[in-house]
C-alpha atoms as a PDB file:
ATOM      1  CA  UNK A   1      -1.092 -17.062 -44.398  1.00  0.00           C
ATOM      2  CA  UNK A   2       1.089 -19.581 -43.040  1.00  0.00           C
ATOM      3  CA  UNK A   3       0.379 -20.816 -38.871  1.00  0.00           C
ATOM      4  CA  UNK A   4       3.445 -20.384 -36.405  1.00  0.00           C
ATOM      5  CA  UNK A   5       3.572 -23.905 -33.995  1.00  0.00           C
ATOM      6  CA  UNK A   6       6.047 -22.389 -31.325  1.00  0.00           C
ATOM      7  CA  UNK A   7       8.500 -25.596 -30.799  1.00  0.00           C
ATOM      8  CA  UNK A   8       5.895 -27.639 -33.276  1.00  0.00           C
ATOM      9  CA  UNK A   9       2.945 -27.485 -30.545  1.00  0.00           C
ATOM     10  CA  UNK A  10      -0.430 -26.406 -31.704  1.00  0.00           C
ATOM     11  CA  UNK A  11      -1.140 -22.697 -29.930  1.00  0.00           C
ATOM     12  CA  UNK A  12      -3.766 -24.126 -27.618  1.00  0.00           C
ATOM     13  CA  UNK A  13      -1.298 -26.310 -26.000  1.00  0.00           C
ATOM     14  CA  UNK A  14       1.003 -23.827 -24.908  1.00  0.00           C
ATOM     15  CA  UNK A  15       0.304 -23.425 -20.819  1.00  0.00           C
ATOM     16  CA  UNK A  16       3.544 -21.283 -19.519  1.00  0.00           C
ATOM     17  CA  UNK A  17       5.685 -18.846 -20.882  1.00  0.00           C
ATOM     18  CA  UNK A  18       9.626 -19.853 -21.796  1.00  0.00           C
ATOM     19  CA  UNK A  19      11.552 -20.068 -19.052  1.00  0.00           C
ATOM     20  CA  UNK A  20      13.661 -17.202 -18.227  1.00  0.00           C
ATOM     21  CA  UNK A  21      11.276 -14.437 -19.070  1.00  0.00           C
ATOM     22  CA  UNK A  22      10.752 -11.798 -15.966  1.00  0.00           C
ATOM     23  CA  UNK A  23       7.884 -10.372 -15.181  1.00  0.00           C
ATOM     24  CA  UNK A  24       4.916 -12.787 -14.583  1.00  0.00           C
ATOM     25  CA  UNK A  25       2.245 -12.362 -12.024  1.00  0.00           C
ATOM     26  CA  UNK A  26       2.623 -15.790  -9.988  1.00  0.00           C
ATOM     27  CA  UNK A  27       0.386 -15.142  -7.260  1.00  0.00           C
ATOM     28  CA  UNK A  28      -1.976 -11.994  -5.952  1.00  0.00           C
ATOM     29  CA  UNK A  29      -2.984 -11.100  -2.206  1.00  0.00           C
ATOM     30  CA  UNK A  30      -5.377  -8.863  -1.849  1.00  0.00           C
ATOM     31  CA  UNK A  31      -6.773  -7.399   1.908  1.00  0.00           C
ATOM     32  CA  UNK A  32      -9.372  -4.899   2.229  1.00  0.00           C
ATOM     33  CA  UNK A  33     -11.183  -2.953   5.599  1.00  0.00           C
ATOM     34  CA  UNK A  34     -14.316  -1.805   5.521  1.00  0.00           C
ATOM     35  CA  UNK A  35     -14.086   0.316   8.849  1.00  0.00           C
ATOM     36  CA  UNK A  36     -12.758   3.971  10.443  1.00  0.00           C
ATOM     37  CA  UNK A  37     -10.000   3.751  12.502  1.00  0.00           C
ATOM     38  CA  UNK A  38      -8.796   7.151  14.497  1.00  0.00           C
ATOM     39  CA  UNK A  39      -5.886   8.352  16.422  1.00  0.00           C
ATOM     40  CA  UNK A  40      -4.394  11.475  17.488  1.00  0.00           C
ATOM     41  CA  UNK A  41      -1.009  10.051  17.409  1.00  0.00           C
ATOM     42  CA  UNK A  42       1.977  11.400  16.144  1.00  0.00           C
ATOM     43  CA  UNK A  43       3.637   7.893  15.857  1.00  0.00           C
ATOM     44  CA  UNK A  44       2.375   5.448  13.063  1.00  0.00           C
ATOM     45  CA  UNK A  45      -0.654   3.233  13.998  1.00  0.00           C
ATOM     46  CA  UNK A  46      -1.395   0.144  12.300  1.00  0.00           C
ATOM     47  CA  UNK A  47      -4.160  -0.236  10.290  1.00  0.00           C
ATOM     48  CA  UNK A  48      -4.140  -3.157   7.612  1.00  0.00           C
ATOM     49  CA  UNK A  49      -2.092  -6.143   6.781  1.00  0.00           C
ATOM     50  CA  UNK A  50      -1.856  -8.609   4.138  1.00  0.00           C
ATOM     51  CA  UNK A  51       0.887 -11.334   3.910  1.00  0.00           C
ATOM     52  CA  UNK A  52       2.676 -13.015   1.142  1.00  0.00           C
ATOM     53  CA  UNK A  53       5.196 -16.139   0.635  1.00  0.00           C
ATOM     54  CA  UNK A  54       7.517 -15.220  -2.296  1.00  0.00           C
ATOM     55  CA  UNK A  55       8.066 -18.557  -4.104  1.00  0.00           C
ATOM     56  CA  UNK A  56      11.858 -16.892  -5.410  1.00  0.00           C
ATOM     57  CA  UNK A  57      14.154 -14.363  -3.516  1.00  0.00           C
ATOM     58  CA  UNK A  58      14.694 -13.178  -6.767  1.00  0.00           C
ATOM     59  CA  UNK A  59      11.156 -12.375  -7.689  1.00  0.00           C
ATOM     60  CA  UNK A  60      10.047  -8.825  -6.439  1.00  0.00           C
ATOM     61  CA  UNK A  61       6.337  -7.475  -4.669  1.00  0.00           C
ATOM     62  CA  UNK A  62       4.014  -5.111  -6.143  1.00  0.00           C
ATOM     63  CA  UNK A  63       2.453  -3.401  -3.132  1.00  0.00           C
ATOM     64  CA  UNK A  64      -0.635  -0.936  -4.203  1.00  0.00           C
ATOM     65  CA  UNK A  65      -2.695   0.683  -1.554  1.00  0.00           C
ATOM     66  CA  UNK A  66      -5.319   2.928  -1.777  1.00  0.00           C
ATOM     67  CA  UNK A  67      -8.346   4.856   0.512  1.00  0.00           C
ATOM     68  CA  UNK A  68      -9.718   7.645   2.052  1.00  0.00           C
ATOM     69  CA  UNK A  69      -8.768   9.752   5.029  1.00  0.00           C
ATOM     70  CA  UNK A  70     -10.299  12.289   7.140  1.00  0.00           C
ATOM     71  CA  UNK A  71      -8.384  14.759   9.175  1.00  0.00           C
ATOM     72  CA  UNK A  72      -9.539  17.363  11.601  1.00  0.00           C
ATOM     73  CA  UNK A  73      -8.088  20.824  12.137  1.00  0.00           C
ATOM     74  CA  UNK A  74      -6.600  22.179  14.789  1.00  0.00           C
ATOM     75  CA  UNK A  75      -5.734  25.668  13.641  1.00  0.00           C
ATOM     76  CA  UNK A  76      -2.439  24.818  12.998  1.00  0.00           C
ATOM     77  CA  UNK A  77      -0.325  23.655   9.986  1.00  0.00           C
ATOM     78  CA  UNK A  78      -0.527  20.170  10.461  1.00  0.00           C
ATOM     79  CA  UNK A  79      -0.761  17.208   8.438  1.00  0.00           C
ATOM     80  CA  UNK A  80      -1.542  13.235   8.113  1.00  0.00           C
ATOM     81  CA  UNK A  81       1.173  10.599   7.374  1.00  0.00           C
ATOM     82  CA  UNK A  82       0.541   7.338   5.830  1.00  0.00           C
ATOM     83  CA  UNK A  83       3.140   4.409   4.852  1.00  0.00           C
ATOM     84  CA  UNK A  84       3.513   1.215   4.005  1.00  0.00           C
ATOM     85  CA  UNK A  85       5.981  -0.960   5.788  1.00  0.00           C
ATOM     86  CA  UNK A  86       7.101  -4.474   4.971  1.00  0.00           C
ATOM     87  CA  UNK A  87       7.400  -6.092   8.470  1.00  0.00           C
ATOM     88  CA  UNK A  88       8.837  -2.936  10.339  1.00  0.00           C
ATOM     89  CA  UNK A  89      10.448  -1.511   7.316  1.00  0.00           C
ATOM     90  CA  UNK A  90       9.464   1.487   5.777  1.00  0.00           C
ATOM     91  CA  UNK A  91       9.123   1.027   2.095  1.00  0.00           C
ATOM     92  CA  UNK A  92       7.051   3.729   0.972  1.00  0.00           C
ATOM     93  CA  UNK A  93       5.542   7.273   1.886  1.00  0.00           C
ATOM     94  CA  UNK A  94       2.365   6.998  -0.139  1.00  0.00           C
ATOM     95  CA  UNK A  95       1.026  10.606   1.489  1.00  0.00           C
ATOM     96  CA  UNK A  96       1.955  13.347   3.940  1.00  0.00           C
ATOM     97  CA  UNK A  97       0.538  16.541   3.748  1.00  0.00           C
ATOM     98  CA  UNK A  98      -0.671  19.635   5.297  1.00  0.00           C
ATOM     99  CA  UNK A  99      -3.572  21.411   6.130  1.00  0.00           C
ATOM    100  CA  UNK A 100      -4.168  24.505   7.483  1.00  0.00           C
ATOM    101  CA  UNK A 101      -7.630  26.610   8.547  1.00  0.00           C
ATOM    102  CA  UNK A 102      -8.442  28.183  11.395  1.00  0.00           C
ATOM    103  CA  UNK A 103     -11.700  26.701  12.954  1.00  0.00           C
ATOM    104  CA  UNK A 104     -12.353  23.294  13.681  1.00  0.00           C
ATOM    105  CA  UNK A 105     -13.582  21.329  10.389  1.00  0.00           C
ATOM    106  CA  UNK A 106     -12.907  18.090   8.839  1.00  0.00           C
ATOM    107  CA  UNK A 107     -10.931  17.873   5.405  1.00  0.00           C
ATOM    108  CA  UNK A 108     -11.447  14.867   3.435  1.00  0.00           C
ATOM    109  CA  UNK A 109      -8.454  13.371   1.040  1.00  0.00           C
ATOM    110  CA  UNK A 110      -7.480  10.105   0.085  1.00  0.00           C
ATOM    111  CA  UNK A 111      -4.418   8.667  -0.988  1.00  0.00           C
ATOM    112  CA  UNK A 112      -2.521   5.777  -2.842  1.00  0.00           C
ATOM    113  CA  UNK A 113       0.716   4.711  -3.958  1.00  0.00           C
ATOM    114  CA  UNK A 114       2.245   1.779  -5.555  1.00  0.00           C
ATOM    115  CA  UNK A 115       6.089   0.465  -4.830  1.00  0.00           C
ATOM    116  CA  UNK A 116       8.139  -2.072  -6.522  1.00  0.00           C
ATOM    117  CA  UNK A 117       9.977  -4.136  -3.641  1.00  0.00           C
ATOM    118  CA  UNK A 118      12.594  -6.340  -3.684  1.00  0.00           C
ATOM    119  CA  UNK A 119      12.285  -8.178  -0.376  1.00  0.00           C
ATOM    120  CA  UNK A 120      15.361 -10.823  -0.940  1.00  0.00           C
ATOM    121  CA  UNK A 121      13.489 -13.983   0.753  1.00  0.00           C
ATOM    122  CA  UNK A 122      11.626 -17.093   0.315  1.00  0.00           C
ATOM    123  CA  UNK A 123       9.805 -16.606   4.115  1.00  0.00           C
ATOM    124  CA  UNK A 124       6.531 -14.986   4.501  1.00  0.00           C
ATOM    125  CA  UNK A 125       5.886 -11.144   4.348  1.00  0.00           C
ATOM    126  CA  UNK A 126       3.859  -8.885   6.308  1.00  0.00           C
ATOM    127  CA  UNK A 127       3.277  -5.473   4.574  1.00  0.00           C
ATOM    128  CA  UNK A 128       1.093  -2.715   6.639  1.00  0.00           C
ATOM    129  CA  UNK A 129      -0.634   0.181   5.937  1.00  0.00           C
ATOM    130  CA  UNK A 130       0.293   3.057   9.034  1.00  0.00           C
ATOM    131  CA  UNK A 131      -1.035   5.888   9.509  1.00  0.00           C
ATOM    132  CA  UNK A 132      -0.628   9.013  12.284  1.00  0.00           C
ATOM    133  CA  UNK A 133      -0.947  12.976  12.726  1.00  0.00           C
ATOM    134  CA  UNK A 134       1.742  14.884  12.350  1.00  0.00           C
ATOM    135  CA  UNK A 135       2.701  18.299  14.248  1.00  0.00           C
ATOM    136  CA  UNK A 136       3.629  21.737  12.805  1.00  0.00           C
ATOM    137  CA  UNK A 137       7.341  23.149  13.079  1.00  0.00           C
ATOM    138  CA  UNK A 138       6.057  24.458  16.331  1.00  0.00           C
ATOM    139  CA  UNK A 139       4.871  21.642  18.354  1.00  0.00           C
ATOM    140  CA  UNK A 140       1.594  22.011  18.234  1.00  0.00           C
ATOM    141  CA  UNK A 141      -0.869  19.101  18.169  1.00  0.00           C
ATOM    142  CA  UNK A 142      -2.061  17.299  14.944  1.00  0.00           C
ATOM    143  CA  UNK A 143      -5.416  16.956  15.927  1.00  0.00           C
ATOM    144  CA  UNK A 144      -7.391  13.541  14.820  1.00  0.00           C
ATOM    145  CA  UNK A 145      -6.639  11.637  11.719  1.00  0.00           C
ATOM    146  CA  UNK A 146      -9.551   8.572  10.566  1.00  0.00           C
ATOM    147  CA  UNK A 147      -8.850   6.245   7.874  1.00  0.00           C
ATOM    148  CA  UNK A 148     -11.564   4.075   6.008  1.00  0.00           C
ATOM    149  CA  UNK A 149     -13.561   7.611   6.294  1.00  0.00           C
ATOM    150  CA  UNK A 150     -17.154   6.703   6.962  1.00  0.00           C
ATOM    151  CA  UNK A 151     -16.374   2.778   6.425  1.00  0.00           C
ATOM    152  CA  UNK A 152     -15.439   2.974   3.149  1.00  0.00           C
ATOM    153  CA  UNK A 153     -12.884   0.385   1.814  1.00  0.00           C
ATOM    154  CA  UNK A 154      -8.886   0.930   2.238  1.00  0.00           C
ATOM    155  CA  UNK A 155      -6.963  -1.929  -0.242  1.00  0.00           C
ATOM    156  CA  UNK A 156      -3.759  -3.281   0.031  1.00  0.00           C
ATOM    157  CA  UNK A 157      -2.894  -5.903  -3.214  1.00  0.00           C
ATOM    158  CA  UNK A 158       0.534  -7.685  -3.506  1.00  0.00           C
ATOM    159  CA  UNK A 159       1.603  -9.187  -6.790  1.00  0.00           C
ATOM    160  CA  UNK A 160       4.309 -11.501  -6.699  1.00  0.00           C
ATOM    161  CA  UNK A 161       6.275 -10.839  -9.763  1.00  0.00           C
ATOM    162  CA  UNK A 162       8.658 -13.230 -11.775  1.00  0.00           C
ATOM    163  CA  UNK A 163      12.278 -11.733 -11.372  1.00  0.00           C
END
């Protein structure tokens, strides 16, 4: 079997892909809190942030988040929002639901999402993981919402990849 040199270089000296080729991880940012945060807001509340320096404003960010979250009822269809935003941007609605029961108990979830973004500069990024309350049709209140649910750990990675 014959042995392929790519441009006549031995395999073990190869140290970068050809130029031109999308799609390469060139760096990784990765922030994590180990801590409960509540609020019975029905506006977004910040909860973790991680930033980034695209080396291209052609290369593109890899946001993945991920955790748990802890809501208590009201008695009324309500829910819990949580997004990620890059600077004050909403980029993605990782989770928003309801939940409904009439006496005052806490329902565990968790949630995660992963978004492609195209941010279009060569400055530094700040991307944030909200999260609020939300109301029913009627008004009513959304009760408490806690993220990092008993101090486990909510994740935010960015991956800088090669456009």
């Amino acid at each position: 079997m014959a042995i392929i040199k790519p441009n006549n270089n031995t395999l073990s000296s190869i140290t970068a892909l050809p130029t031109g080729l999308g799609g390469k991880v060139l760096q990784v940012v990765y922030a994590k809190k180990e801590a409960t945060a509540s609020t019975t807001s029905t506006s977004f509340v910040e909860f973790l942030t991680a930033n980034i320096t695209p080396s291209s404003s052609s290369n593109k960010i890899l946001v993945i988040s991920g955790g748990r979250i802890r809501k208590s009822s009201t008695g009324s269809q309500t829910g819990v929002g949580v997004q990620i935003t890059r600077d004050t941007t909403q980029i993605a609605l990782p989770s928003q639901f309801g939940l409904y029961t009439n006496s005052t108990v806490y329902l565990d979830g968790s949630f995660n999402n992963s978004v492609l973004d195209t941010p279009s500069t060569t400055s530094q990024i700040t991307y944030k993981i909200n999260f609020r309350t939300t109301s029913d049709g009627s008004g009513n209140s959304g009760g408490e919402v806690s993220i990092g649910t008993d101090n486990s750990t909510v994740g935010l990675t960015l991956m800088e990849i090669a456009g």
